[in-house]
C-alpha atoms as a PDB file:
ATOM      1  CA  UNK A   1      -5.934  20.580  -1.026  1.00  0.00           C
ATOM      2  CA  UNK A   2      -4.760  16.829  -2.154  1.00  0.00           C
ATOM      3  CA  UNK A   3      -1.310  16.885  -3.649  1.00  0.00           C
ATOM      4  CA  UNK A   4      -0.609  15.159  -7.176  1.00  0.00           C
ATOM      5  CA  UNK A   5       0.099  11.420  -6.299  1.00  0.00           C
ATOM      6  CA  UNK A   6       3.993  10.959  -6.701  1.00  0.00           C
ATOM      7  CA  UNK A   7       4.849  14.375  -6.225  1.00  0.00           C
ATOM      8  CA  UNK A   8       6.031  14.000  -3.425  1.00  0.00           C
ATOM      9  CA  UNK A   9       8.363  11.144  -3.878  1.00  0.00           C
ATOM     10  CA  UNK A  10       5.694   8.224  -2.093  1.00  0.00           C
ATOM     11  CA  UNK A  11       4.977   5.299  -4.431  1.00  0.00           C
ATOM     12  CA  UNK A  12       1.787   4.032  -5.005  1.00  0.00           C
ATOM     13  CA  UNK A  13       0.099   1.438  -1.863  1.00  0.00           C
ATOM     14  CA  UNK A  14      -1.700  -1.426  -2.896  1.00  0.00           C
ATOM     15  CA  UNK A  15      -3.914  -3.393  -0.488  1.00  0.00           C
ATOM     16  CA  UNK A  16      -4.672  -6.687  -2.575  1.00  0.00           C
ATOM     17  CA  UNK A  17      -8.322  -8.167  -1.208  1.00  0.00           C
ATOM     18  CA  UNK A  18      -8.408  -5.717   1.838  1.00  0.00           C
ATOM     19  CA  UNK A  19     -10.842  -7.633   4.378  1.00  0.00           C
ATOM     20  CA  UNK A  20     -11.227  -4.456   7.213  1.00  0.00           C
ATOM     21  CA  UNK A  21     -13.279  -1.320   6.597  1.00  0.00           C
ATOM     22  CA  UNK A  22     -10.866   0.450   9.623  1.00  0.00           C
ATOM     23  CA  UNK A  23      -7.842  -0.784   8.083  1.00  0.00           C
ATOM     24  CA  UNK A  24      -8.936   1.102   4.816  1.00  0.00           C
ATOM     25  CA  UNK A  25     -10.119   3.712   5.892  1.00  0.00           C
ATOM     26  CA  UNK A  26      -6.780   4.231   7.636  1.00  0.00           C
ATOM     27  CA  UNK A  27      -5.129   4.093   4.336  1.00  0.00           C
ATOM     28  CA  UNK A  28      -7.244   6.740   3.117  1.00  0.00           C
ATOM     29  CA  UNK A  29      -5.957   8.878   5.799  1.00  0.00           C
ATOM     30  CA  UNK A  30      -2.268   7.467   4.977  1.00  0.00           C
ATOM     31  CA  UNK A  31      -2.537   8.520   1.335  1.00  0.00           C
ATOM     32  CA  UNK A  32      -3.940  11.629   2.006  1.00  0.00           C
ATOM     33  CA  UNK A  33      -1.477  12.697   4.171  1.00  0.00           C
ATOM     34  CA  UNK A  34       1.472  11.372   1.876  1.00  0.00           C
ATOM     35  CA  UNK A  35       0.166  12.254  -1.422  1.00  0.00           C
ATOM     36  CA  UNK A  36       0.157   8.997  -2.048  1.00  0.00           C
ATOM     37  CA  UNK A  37      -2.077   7.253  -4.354  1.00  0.00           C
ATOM     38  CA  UNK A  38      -4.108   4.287  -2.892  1.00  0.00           C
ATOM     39  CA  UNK A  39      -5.409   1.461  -4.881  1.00  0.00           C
ATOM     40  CA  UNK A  40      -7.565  -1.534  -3.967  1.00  0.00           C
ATOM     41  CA  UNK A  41      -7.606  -4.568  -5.727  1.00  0.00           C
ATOM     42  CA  UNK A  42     -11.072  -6.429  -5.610  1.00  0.00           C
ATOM     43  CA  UNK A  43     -13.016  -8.488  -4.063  1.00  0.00           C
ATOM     44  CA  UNK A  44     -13.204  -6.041  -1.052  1.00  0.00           C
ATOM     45  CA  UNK A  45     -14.214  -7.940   2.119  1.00  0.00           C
ATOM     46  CA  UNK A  46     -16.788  -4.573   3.124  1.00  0.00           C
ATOM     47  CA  UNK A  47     -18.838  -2.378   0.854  1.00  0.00           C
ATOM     48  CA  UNK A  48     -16.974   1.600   0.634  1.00  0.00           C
ATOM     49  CA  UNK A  49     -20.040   2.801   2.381  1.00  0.00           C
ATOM     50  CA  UNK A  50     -19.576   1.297   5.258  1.00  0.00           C
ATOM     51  CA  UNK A  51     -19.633   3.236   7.915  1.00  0.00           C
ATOM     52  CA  UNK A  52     -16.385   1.559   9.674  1.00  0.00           C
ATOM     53  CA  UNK A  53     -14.584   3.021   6.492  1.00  0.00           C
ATOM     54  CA  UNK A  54     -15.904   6.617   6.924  1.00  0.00           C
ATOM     55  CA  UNK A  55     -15.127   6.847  10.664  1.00  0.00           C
ATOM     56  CA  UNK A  56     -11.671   5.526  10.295  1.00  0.00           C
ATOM     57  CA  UNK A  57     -11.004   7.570   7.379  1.00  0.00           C
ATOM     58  CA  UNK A  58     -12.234  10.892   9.085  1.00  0.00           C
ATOM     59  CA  UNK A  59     -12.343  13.700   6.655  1.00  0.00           C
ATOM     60  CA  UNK A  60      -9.538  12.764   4.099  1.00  0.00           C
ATOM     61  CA  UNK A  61     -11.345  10.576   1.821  1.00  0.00           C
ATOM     62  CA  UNK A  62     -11.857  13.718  -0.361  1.00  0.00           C
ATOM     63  CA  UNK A  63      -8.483  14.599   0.079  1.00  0.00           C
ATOM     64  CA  UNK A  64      -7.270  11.100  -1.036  1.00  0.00           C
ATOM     65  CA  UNK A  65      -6.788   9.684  -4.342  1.00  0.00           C
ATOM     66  CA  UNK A  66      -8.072   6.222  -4.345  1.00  0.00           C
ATOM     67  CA  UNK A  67      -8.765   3.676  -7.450  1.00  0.00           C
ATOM     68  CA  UNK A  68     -10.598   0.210  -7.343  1.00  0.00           C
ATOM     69  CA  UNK A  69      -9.623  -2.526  -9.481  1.00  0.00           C
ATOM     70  CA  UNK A  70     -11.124  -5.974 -10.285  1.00  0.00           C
ATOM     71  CA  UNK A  71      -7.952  -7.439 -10.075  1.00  0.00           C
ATOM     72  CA  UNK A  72      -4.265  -7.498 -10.034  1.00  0.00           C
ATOM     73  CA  UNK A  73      -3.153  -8.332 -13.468  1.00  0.00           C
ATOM     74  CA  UNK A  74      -5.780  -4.774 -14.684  1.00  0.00           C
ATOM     75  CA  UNK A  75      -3.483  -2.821 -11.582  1.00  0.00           C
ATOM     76  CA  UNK A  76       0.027  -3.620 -12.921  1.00  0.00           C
ATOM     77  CA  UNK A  77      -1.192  -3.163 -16.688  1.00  0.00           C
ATOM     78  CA  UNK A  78      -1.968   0.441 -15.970  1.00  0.00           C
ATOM     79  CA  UNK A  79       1.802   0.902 -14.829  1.00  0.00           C
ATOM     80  CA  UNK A  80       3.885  -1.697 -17.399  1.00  0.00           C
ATOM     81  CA  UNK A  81       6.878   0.427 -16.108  1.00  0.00           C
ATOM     82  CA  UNK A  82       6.466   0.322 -12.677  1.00  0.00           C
ATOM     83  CA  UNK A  83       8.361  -1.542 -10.104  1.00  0.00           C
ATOM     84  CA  UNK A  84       6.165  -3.796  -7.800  1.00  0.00           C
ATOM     85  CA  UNK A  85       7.014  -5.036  -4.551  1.00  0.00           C
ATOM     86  CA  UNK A  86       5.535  -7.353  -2.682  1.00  0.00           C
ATOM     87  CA  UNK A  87       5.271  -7.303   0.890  1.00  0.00           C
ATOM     88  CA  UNK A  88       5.725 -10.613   3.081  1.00  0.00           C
ATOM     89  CA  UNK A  89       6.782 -12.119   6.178  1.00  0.00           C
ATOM     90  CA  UNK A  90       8.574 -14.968   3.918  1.00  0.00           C
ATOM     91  CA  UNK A  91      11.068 -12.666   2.400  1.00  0.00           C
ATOM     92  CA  UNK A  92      14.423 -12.476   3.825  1.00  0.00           C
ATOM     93  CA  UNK A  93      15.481  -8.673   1.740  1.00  0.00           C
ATOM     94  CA  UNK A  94      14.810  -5.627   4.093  1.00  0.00           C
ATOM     95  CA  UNK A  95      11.953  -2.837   2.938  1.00  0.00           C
ATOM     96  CA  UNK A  96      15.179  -0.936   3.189  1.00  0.00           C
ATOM     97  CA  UNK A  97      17.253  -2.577   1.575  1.00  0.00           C
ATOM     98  CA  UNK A  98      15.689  -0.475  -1.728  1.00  0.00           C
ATOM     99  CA  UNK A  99      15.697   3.023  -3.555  1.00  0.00           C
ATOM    100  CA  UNK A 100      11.904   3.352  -4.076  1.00  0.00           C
ATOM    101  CA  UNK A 101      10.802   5.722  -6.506  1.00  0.00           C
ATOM    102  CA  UNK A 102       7.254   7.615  -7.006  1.00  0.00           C
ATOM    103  CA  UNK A 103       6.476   5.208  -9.606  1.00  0.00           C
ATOM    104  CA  UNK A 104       6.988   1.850  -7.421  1.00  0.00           C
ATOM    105  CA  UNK A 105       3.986  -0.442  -6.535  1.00  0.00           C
ATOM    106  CA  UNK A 106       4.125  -1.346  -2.916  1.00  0.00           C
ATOM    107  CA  UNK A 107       2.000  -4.002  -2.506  1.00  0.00           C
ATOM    108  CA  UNK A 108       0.153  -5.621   0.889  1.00  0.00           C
ATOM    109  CA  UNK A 109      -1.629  -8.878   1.276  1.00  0.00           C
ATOM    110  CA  UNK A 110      -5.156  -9.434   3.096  1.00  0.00           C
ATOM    111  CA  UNK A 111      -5.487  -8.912   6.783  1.00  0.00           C
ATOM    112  CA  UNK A 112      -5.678 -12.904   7.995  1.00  0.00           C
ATOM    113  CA  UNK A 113      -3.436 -14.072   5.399  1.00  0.00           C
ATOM    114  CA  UNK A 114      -0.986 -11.867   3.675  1.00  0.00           C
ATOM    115  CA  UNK A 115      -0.272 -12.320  -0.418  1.00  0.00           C
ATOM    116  CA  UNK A 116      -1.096 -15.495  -1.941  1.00  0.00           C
ATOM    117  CA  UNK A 117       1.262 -17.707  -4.044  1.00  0.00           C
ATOM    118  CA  UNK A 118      -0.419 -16.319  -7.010  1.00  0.00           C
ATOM    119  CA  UNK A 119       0.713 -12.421  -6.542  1.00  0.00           C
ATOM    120  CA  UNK A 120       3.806 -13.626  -4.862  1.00  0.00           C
ATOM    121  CA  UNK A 121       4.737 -15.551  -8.322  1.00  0.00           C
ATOM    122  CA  UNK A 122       3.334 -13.111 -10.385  1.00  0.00           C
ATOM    123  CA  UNK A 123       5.592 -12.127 -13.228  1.00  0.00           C
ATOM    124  CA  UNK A 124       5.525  -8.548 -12.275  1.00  0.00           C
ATOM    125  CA  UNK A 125       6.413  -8.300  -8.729  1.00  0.00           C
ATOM    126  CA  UNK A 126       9.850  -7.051  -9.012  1.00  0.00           C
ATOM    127  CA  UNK A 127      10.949  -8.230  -4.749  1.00  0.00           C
ATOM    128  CA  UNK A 128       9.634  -9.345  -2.281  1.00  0.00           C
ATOM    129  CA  UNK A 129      10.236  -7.281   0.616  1.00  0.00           C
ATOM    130  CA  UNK A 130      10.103  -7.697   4.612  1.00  0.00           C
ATOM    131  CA  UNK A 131       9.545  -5.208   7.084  1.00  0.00           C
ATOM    132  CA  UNK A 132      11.687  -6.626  10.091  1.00  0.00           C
ATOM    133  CA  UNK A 133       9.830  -7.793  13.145  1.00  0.00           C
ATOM    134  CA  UNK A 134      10.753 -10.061  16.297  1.00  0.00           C
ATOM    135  CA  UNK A 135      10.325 -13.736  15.859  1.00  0.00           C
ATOM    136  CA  UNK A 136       7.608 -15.947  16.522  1.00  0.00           C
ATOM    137  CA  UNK A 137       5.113 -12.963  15.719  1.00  0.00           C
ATOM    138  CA  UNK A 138       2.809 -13.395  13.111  1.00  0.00           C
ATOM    139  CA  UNK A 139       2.402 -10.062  11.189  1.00  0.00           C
ATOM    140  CA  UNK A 140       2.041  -6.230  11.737  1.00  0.00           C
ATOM    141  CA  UNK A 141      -1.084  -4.473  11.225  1.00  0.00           C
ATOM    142  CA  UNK A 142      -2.401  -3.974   7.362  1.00  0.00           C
ATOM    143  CA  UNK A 143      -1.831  -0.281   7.649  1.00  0.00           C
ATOM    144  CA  UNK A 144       1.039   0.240  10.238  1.00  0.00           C
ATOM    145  CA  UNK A 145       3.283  -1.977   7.786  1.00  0.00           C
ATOM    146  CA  UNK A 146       1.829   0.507   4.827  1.00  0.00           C
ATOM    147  CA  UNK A 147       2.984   3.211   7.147  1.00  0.00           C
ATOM    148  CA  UNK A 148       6.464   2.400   7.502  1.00  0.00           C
ATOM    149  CA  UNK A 149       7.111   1.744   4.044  1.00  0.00           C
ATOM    150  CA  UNK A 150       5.898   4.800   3.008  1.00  0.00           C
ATOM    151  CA  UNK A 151       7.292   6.807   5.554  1.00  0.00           C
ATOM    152  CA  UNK A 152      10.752   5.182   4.500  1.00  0.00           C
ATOM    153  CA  UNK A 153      10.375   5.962   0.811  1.00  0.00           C
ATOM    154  CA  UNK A 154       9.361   9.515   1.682  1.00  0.00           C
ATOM    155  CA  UNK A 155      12.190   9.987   3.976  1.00  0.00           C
ATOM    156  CA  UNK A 156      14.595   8.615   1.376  1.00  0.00           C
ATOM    157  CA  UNK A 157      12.817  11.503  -1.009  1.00  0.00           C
ATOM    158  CA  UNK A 158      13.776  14.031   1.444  1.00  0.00           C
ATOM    159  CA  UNK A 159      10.450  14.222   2.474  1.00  0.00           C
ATOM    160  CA  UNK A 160       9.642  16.140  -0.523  1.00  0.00           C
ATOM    161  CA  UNK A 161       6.413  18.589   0.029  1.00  0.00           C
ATOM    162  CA  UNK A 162       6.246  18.132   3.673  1.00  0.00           C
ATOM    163  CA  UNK A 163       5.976  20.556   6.143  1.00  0.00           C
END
């Protein structure tokens, strides 16, 4: 059975214009497992029935709690009093660097290209965040960055829930 999203202390992922049916499907299974609450913001690059999605996904997409929104200004209106953090290679302040609470955004750019100048300058986004990484490397996968910013904030909670 799912657990309540933000019961047990994991913020809220956001994949903004997710282009890969595996990557999502992964983040499914990362939510599930978390109690984390997944939200995509629109225009998807693959339909949800695609079969890519299903397979990567496995059996937790019942066991996930998953929104879809048609863009990021209706997201951050649901939660006016919610931190939002964007993550980006271009930051210089650590993922760690913060006390993330259940209620915090974390938010992840498209596969080829990571945020845009518009959600990076977006009044809401509270800091933008890096996840550190060796130079001269372009970028971590979609949902292994998700992973370890999760992870972090749920280890910070004490891994609350977990067994």
């Amino acid at each position: 059975m799912a657990r309540k999203p933000g019961a047990s202390g994991v913020p809220h992922i956001v994949f903004h214009e997710p282009r890969i049916a595996g990557n999502t499907g992964n983040a499914i299974r990362l939510a599930a497992i978390t109690g984390a609450r997944l939200h995509l913001v629109e225009p998807l690059g693959f339909d949800l029935s695609e079969p890519k999605l299903k397979r990567a996904g496995l059996d937790y997409h019942d066991l996930a709690v998953m929104d879809v929104h048609r863009n990021f200004d209706v997201l951050v209106d649901l939660y006016p009093t919610s931190r939002v953090f964007a993550f980006t290679t271009r930051s210089t302040t650590s993922f760690t660097d913060v006390a993330y609470e259940p209620t915090d955004l974390l938010v992840f750019g498209p596969e080829p290209t990571g945020l845009d100048e518009a959600v990076l300058n977006h009044p809401r986004i509270t800091a933008e965040l890096r996840i550190p990484m060796l130079p001269s490397l372009r970028s971590l996968n979609l949902t292994n960055a998700a992973s370890i910013a999760v992870y972090e904030a749920w280890r910070q909670n004490g891994f609350a829930e977990a067994v």
